[in-house]
N, C-alpha and C. Protein backbone atom coordinates (compact mmCIF):
# COMPACT_ATOMS: atom_id res chain seq x y z
N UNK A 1 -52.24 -73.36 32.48
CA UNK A 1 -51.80 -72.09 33.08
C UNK A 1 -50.29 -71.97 33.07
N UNK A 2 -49.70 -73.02 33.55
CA UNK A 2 -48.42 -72.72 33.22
C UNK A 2 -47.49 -73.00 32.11
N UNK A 3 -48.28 -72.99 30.76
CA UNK A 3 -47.60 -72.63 29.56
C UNK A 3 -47.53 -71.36 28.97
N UNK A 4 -48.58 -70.92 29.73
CA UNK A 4 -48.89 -69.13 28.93
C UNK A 4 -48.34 -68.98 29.97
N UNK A 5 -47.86 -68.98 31.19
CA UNK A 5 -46.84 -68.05 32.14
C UNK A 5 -45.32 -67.74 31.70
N UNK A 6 -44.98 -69.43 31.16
CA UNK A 6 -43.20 -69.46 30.77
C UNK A 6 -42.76 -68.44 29.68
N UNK A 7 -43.79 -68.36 28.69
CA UNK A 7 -43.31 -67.54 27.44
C UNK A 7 -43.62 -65.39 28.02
N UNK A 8 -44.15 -65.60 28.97
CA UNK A 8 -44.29 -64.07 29.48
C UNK A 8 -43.20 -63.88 30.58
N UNK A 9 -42.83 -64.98 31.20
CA UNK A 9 -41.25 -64.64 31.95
C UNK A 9 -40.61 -64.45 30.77
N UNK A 10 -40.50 -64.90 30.00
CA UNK A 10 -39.03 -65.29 29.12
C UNK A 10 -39.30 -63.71 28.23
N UNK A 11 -40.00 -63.50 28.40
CA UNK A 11 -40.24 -61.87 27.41
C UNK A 11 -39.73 -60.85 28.13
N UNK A 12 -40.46 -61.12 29.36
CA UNK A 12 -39.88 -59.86 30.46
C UNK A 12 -38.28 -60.20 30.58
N UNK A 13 -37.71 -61.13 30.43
CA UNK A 13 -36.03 -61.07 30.47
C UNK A 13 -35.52 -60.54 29.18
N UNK A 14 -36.08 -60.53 28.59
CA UNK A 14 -35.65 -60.41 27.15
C UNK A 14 -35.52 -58.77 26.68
N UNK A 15 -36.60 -58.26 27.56
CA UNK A 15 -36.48 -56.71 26.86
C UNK A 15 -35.66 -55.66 28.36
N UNK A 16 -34.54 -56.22 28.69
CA UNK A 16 -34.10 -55.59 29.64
C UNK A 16 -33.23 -54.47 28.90
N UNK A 17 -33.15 -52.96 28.96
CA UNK A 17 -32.43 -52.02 28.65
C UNK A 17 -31.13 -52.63 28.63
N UNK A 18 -30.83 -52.10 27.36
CA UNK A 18 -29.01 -52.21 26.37
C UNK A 18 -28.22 -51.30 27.75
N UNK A 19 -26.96 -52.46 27.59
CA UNK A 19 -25.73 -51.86 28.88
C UNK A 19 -25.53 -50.12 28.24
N UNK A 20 -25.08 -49.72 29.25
CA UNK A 20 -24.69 -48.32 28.97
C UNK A 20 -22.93 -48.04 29.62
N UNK A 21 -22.10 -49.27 29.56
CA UNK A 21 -21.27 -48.91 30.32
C UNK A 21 -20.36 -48.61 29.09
N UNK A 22 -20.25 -49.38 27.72
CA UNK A 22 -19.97 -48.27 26.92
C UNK A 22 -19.49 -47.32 26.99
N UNK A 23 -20.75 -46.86 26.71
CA UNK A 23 -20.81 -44.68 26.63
C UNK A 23 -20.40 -44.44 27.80
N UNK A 24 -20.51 -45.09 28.89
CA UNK A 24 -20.18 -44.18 29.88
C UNK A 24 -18.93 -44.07 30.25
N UNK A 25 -17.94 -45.32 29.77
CA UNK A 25 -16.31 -45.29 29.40
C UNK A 25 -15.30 -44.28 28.74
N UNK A 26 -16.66 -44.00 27.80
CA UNK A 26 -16.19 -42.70 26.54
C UNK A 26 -15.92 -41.63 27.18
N UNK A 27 -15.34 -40.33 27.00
CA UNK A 27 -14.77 -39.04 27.68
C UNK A 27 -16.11 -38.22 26.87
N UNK A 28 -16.65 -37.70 27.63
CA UNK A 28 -17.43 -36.39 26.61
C UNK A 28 -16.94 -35.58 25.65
N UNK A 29 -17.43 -34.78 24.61
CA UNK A 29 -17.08 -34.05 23.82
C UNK A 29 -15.77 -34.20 23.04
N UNK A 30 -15.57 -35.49 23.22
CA UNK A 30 -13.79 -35.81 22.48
C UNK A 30 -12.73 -35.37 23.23
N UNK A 31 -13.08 -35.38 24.11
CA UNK A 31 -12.23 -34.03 25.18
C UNK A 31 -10.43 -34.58 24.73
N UNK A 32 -10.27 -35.41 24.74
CA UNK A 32 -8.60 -36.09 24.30
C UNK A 32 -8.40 -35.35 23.13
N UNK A 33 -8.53 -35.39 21.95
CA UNK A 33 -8.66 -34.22 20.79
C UNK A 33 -8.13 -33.00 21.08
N UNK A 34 -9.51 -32.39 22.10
CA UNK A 34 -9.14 -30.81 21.94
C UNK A 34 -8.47 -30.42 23.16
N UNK A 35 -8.28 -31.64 24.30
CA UNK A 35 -7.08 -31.76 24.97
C UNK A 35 -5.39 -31.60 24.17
N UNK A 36 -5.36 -32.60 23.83
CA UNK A 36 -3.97 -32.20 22.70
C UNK A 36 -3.57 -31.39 21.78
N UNK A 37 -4.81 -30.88 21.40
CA UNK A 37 -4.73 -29.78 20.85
C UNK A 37 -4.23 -28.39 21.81
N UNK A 38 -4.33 -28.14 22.40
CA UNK A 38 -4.42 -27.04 23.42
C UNK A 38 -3.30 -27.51 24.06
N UNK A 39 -2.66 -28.43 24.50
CA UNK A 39 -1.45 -29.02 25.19
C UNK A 39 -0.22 -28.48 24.42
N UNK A 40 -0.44 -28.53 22.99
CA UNK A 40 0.46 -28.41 22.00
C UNK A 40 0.79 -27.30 21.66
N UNK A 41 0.03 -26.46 21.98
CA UNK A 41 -0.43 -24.85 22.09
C UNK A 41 0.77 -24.52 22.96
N UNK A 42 0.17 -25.13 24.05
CA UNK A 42 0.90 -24.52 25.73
C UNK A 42 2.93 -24.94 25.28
N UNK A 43 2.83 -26.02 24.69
CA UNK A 43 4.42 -26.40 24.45
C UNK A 43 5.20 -25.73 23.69
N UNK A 44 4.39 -25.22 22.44
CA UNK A 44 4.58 -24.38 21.90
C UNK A 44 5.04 -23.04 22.28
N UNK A 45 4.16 -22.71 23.16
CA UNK A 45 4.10 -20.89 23.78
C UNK A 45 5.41 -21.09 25.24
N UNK A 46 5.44 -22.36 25.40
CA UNK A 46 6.64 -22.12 26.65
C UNK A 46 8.05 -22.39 25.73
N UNK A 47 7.76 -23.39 25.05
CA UNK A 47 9.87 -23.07 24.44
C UNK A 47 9.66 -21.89 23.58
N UNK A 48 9.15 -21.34 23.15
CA UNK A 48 8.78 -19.76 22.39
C UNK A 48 9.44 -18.66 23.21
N UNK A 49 9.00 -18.80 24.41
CA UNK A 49 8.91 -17.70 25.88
C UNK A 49 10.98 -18.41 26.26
N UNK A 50 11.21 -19.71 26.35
CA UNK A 50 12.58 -20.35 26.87
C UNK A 50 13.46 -19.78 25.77
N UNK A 51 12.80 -20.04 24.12
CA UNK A 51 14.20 -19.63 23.53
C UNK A 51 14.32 -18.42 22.98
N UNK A 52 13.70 -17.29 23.38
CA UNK A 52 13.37 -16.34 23.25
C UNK A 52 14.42 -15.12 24.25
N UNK A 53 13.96 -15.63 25.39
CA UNK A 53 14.93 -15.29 26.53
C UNK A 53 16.01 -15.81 26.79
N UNK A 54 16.40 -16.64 26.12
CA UNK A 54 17.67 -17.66 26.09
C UNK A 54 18.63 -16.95 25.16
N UNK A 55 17.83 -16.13 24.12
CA UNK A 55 18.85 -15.36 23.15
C UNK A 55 19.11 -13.88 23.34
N UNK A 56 18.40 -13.34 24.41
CA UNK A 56 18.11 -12.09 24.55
C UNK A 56 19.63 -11.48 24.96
N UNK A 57 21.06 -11.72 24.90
CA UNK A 57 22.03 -11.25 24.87
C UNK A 57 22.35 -10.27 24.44
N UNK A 58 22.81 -8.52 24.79
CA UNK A 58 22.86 -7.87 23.93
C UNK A 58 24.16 -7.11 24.51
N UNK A 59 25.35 -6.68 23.63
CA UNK A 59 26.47 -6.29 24.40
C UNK A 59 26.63 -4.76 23.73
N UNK A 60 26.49 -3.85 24.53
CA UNK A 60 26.83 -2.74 23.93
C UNK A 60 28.03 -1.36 24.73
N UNK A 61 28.85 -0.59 23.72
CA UNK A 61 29.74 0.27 24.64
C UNK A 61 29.00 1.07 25.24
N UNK A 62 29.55 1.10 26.58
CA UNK A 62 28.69 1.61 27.27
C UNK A 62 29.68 2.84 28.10
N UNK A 63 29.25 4.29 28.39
CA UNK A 63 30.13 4.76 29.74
C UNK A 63 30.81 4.80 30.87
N UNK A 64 31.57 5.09 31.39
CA UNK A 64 31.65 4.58 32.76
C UNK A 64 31.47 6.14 33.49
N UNK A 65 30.98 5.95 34.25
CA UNK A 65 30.81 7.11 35.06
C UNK A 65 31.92 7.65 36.06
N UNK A 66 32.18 9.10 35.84
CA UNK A 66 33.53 9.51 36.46
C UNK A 66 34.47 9.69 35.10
N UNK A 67 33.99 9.48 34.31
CA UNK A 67 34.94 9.27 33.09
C UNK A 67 34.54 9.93 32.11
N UNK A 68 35.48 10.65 31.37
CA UNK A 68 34.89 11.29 29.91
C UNK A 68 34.01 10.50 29.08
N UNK A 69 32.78 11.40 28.60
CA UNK A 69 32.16 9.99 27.99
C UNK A 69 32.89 9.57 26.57
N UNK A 70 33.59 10.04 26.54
CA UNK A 70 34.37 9.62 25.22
C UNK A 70 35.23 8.38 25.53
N UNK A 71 34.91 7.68 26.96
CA UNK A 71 35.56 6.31 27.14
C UNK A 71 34.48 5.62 27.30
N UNK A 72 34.72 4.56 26.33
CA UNK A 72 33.67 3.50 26.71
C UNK A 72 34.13 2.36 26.43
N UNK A 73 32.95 1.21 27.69
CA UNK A 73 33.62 -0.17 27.57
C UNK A 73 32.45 -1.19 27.32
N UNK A 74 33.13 -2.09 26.55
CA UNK A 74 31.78 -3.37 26.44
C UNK A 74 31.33 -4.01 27.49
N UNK A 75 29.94 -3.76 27.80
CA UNK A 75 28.52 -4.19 28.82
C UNK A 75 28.10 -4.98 27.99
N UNK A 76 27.45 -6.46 28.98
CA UNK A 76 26.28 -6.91 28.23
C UNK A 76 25.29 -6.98 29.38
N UNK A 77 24.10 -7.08 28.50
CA UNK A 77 22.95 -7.57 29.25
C UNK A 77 22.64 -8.76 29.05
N UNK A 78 21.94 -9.98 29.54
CA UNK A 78 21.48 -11.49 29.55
C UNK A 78 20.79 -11.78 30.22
N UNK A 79 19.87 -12.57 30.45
CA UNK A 79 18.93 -13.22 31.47
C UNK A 79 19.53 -13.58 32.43
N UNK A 80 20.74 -14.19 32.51
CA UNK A 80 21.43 -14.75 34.13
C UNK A 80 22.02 -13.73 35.04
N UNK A 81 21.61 -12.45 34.46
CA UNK A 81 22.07 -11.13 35.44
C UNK A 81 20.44 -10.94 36.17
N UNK A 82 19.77 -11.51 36.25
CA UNK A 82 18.42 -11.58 36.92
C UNK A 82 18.21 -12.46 37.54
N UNK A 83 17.59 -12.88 38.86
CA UNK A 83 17.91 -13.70 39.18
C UNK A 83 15.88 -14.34 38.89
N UNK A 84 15.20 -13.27 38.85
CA UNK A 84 13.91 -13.25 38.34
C UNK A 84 13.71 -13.90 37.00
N UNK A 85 14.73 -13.51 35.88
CA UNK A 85 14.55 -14.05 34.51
C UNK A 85 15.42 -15.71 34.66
N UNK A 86 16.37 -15.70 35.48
CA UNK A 86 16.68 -17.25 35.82
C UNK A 86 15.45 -17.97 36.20
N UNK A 87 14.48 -17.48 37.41
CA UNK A 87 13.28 -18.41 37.55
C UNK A 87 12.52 -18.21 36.22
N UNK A 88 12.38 -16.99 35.69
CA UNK A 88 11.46 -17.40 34.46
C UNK A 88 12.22 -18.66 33.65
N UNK A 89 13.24 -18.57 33.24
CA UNK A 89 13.59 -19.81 32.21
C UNK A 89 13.31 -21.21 33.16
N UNK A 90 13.26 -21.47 34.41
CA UNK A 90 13.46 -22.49 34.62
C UNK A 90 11.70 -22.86 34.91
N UNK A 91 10.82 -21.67 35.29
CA UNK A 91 9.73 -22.01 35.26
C UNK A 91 9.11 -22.50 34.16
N UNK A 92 9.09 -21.81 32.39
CA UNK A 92 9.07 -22.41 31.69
C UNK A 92 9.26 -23.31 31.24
N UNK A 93 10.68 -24.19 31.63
CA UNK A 93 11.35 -25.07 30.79
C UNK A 93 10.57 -25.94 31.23
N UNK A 94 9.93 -26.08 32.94
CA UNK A 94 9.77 -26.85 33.41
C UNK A 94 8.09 -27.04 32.90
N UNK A 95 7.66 -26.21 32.68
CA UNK A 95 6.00 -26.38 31.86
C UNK A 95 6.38 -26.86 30.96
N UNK A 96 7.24 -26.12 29.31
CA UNK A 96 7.55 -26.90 28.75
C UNK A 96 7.46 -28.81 28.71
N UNK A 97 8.29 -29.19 29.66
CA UNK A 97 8.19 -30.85 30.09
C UNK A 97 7.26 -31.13 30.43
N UNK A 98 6.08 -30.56 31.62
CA UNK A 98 5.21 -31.15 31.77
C UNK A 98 3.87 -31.08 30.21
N UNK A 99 4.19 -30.08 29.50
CA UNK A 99 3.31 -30.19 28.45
C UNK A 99 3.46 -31.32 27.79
N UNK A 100 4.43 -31.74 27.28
CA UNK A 100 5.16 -33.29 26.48
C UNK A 100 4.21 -34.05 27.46
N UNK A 101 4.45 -34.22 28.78
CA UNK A 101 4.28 -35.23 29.27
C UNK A 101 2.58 -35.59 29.28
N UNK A 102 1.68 -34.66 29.47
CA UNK A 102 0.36 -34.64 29.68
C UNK A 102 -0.30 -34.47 27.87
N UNK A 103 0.43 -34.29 26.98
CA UNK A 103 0.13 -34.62 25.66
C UNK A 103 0.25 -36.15 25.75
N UNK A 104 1.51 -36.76 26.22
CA UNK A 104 0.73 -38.16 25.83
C UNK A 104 0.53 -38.74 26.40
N UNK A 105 -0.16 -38.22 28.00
CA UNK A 105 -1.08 -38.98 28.62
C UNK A 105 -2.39 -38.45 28.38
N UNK A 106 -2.75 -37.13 27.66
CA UNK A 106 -4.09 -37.05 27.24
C UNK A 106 -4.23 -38.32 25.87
N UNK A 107 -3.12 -38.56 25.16
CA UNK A 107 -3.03 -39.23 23.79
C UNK A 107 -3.99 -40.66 24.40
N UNK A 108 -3.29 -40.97 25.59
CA UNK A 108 -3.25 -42.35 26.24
C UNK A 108 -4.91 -42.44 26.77
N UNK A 109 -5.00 -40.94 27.31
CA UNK A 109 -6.61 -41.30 27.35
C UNK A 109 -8.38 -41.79 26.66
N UNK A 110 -7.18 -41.02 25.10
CA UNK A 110 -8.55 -41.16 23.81
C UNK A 110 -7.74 -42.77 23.72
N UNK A 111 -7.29 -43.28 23.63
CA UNK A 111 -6.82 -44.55 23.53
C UNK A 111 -7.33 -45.63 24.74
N UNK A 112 -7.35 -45.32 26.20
CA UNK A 112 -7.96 -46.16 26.59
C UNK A 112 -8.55 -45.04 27.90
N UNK A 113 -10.10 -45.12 27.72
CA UNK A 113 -10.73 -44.39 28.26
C UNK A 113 -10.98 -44.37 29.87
N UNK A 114 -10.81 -46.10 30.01
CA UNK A 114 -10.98 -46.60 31.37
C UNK A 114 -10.19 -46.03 32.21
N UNK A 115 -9.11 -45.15 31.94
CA UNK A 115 -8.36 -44.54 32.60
C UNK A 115 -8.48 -42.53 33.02
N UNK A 116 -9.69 -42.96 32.38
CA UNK A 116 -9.81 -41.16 32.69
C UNK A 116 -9.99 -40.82 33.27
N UNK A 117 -10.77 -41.26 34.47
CA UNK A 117 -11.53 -40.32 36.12
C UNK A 117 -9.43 -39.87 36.72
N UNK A 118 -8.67 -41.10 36.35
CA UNK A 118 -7.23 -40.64 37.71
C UNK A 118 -6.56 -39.82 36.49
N UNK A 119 -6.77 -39.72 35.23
CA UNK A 119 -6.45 -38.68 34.26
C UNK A 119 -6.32 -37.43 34.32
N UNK A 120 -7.93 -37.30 34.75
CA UNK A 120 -8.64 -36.37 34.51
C UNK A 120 -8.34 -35.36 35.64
N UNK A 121 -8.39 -36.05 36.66
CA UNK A 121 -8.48 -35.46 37.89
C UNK A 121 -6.33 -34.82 38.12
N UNK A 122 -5.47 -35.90 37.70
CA UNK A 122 -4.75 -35.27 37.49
C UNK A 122 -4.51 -34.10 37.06
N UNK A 123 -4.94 -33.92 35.87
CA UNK A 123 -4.57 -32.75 35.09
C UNK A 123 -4.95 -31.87 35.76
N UNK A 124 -6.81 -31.93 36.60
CA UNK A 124 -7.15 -30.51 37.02
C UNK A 124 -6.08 -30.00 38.31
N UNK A 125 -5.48 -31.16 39.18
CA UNK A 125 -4.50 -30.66 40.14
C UNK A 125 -3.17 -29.88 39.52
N UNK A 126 -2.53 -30.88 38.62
CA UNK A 126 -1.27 -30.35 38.55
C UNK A 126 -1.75 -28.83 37.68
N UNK A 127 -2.40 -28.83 36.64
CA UNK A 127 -2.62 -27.51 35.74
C UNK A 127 -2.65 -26.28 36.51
N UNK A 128 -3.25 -26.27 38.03
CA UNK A 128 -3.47 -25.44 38.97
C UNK A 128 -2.16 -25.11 39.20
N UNK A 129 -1.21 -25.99 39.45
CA UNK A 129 -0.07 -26.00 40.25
C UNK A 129 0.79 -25.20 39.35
N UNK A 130 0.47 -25.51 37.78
CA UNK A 130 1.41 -24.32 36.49
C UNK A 130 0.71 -23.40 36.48
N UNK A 131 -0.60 -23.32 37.15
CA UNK A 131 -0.81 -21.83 36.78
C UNK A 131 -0.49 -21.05 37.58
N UNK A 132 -0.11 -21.35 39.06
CA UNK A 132 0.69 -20.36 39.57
C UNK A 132 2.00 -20.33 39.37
N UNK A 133 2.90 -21.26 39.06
CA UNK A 133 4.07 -21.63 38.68
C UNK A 133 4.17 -20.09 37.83
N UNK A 134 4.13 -20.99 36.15
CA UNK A 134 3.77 -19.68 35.40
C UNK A 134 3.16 -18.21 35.49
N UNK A 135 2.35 -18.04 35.94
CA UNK A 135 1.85 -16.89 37.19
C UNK A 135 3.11 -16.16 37.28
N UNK A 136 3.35 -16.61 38.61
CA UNK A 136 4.41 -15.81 39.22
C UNK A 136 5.95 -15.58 38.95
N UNK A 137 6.14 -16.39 37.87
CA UNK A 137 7.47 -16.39 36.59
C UNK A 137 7.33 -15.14 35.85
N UNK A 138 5.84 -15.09 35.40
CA UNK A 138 5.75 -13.72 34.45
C UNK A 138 5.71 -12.74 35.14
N UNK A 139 4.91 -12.45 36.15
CA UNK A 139 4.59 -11.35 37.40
C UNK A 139 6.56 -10.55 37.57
N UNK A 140 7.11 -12.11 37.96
CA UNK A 140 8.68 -11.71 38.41
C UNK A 140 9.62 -10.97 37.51
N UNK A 141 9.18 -11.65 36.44
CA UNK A 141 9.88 -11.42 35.19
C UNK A 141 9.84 -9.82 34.78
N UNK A 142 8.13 -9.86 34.68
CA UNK A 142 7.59 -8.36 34.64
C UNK A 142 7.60 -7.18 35.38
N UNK A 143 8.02 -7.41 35.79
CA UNK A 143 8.27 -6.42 37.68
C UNK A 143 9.42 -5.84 37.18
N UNK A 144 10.82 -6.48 36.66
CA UNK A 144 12.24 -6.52 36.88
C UNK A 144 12.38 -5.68 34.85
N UNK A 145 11.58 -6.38 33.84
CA UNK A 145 11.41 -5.64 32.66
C UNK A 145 10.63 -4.44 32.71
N UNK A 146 9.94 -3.79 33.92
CA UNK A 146 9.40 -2.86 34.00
C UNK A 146 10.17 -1.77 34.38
N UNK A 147 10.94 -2.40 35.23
CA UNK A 147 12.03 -0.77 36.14
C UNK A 147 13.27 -0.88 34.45
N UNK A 148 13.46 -2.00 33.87
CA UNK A 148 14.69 -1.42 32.94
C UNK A 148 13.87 -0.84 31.97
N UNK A 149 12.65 -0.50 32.11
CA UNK A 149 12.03 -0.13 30.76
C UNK A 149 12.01 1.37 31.13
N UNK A 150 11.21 1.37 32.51
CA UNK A 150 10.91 2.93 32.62
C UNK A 150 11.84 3.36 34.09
N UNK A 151 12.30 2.80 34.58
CA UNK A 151 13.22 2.87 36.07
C UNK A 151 12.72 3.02 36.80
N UNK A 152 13.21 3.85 38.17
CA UNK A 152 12.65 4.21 39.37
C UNK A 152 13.07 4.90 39.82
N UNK A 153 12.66 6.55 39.49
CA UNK A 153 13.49 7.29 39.93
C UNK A 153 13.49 7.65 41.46
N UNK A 154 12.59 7.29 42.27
CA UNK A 154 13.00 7.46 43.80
C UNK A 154 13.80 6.18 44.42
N UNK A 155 14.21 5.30 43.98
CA UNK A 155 15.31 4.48 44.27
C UNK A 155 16.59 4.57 43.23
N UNK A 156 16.45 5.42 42.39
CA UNK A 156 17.62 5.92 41.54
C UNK A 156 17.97 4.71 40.77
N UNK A 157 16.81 4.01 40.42
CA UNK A 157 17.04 3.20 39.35
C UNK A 157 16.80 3.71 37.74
N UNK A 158 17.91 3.31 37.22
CA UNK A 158 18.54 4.17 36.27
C UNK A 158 17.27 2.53 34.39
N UNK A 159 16.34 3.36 33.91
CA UNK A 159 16.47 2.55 32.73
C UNK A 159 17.27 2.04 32.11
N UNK A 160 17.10 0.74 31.60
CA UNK A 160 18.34 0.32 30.31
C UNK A 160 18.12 -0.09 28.91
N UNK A 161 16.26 -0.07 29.05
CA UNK A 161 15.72 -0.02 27.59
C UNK A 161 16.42 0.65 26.64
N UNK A 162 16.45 1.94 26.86
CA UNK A 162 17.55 3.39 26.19
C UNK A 162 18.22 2.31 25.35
N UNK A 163 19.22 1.76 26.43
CA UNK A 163 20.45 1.17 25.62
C UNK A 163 20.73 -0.13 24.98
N UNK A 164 19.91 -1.17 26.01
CA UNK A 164 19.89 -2.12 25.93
C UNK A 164 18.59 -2.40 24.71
N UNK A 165 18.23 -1.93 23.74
CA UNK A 165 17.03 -1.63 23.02
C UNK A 165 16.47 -3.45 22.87
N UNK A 166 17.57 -4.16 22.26
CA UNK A 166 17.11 -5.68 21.34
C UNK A 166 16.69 -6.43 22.68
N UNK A 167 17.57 -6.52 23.72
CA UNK A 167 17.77 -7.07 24.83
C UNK A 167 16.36 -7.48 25.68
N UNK A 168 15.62 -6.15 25.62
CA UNK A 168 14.36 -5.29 26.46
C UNK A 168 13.49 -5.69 25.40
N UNK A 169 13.17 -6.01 24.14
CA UNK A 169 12.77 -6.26 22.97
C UNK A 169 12.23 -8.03 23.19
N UNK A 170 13.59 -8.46 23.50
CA UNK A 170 13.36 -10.03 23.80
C UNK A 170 12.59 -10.47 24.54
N UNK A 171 13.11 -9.69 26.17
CA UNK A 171 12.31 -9.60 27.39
C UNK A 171 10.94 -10.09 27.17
N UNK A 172 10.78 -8.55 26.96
CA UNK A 172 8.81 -8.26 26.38
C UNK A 172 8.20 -9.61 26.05
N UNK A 173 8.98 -9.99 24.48
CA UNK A 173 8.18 -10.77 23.82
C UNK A 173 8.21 -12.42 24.52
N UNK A 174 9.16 -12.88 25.19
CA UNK A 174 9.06 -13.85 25.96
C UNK A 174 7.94 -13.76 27.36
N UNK A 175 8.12 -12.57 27.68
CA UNK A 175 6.77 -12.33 29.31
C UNK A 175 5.93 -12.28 28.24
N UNK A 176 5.41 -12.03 27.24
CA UNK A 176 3.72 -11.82 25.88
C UNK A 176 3.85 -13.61 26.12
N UNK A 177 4.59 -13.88 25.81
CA UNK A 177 4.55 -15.84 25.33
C UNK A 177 4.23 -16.41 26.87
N UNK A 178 4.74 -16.05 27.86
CA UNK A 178 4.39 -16.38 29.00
C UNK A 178 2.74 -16.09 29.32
N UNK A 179 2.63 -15.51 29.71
CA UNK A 179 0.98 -14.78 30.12
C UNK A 179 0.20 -15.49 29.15
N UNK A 180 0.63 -15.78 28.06
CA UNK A 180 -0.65 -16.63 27.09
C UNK A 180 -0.27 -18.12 27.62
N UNK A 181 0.73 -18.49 27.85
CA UNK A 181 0.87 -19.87 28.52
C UNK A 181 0.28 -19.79 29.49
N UNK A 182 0.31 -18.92 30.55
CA UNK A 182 -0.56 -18.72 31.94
C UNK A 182 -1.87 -18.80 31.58
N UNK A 183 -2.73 -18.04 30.46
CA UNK A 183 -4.05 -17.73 30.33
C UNK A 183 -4.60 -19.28 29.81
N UNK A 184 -3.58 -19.74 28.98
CA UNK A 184 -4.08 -21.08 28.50
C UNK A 184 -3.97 -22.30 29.59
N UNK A 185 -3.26 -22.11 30.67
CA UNK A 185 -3.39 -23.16 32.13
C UNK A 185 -4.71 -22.94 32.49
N UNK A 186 -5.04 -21.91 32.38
CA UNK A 186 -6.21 -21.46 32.85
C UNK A 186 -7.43 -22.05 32.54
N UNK A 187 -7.40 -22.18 31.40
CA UNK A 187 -8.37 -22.36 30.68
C UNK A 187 -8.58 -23.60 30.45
N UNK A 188 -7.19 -24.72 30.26
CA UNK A 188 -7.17 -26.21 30.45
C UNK A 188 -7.45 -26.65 31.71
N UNK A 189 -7.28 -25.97 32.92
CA UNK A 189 -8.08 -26.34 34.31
C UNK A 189 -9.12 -26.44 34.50
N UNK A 190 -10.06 -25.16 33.70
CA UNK A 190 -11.50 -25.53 33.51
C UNK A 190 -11.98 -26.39 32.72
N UNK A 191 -11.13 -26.85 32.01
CA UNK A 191 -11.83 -27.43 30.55
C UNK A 191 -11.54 -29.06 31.24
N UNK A 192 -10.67 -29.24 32.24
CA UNK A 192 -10.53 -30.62 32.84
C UNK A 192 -11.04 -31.11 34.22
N UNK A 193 -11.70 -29.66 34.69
CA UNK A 193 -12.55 -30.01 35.69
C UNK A 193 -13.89 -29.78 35.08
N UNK A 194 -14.20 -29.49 34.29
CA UNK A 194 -15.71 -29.56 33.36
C UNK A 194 -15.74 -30.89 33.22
N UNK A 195 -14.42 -31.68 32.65
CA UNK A 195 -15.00 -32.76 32.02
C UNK A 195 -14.96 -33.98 32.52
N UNK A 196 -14.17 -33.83 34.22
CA UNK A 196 -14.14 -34.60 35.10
C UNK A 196 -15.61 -34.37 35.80
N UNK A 197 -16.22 -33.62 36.13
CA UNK A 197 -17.79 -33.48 35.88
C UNK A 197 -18.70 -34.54 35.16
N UNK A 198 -18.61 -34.16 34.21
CA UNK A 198 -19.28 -34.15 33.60
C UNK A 198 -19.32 -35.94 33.56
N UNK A 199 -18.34 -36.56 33.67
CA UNK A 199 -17.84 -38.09 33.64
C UNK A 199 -18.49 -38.60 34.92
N UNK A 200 -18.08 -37.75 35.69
CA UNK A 200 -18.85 -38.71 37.28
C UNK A 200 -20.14 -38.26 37.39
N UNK A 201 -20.84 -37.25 36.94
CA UNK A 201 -21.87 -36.53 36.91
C UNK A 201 -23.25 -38.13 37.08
């Protein structure tokens, strides 16, 4: 009896289910990939939006009021006459950096996986934190390119699109580069709380 018992323990040890800690180390869906991919995006679309508005200088003769208009003197317009387009550049610049930085700590994650739950969970906090950042950079930005575009005439704010044409031109296309940096925080918040999910799940 107890020779036909030893070889039926030793079987039942033998067919115990393959570890799974593996796979379960791995990030789902490659997520590091189309993490950096999309990071690179966002770095892209914020120094786009920084050097964009960084050049938007435009100096033109302008009237002075009280004065024949046949006198005129050189005006410029620039971003540091705002104190709204100052936070936009510095809100950007500052996404800008954090994009670098979370590219190669997503890099660091397809590289060693064991590190993804405090990764992961990072990203979904801070990404929140640029999307209002960015948010309210463009909102500010846009508020202040709206009255020089079309004014206000019950506060007798006077347009400067008219004049300032390239200037108001720049504006625009840096708040367009912004709002897609905003829409894409957006979208990397979900895509890093999906996949922080999906990991502890």
């Amino acid at each position: 009896m107890e020779s036909t018992d030893k070889p039926a323990a030793v079987a039942a040890t033998t067919t115990t289910p393959p570890s799974t800690t593996v796979a379960a180390s791995k990030c789902p869906f490659n997520y590091s990939a189309v993490d950096v991919g999309l990071r690179v995006v966002l770095l892209a679309a914020a120094v786009i939006a920084v050097v964009v508005m960084a050049t938007s200088k435009q100096t033109e003769m302008v009237p002075v009021p009280g004065l024949p208009t046949s006198v005129r003197v050189p005006f410029s317009a620039e971003f540091t006459d705002s104190p709204a387009f100052v936070y936009f550049m510095a809100a950007l610049s500052t996404t800008g950096l954090y994009s670098i930085i979370t590219v190669l700590a997503s890099i660091l994650l397809g590289r060693k996986p064991s590190y993804a739950n405090i990764i992961l969970l990072a990203f979904a906090l801070m990404d929140v934190v640029f999307v209002g950042i960015v948010a309210s950079a463009t909102g500010a930005a846009g508020s202040v390119a709206y009255i020089g575009l079309r004014g206000n005439s019950h506060v007798r704010w006077d347009k400067i699109c008219n004049v300032y044409d390239e200037f108001c031109r720049h504006v625009g296309t840096a708040i367009a580069f912004s709002l897609f940096a905003a829409i894409l925080l957006v979208f990397l918040t979900m895509f890093s709380t999906f996949a922080l999910y999906k990991k502890i799940r």
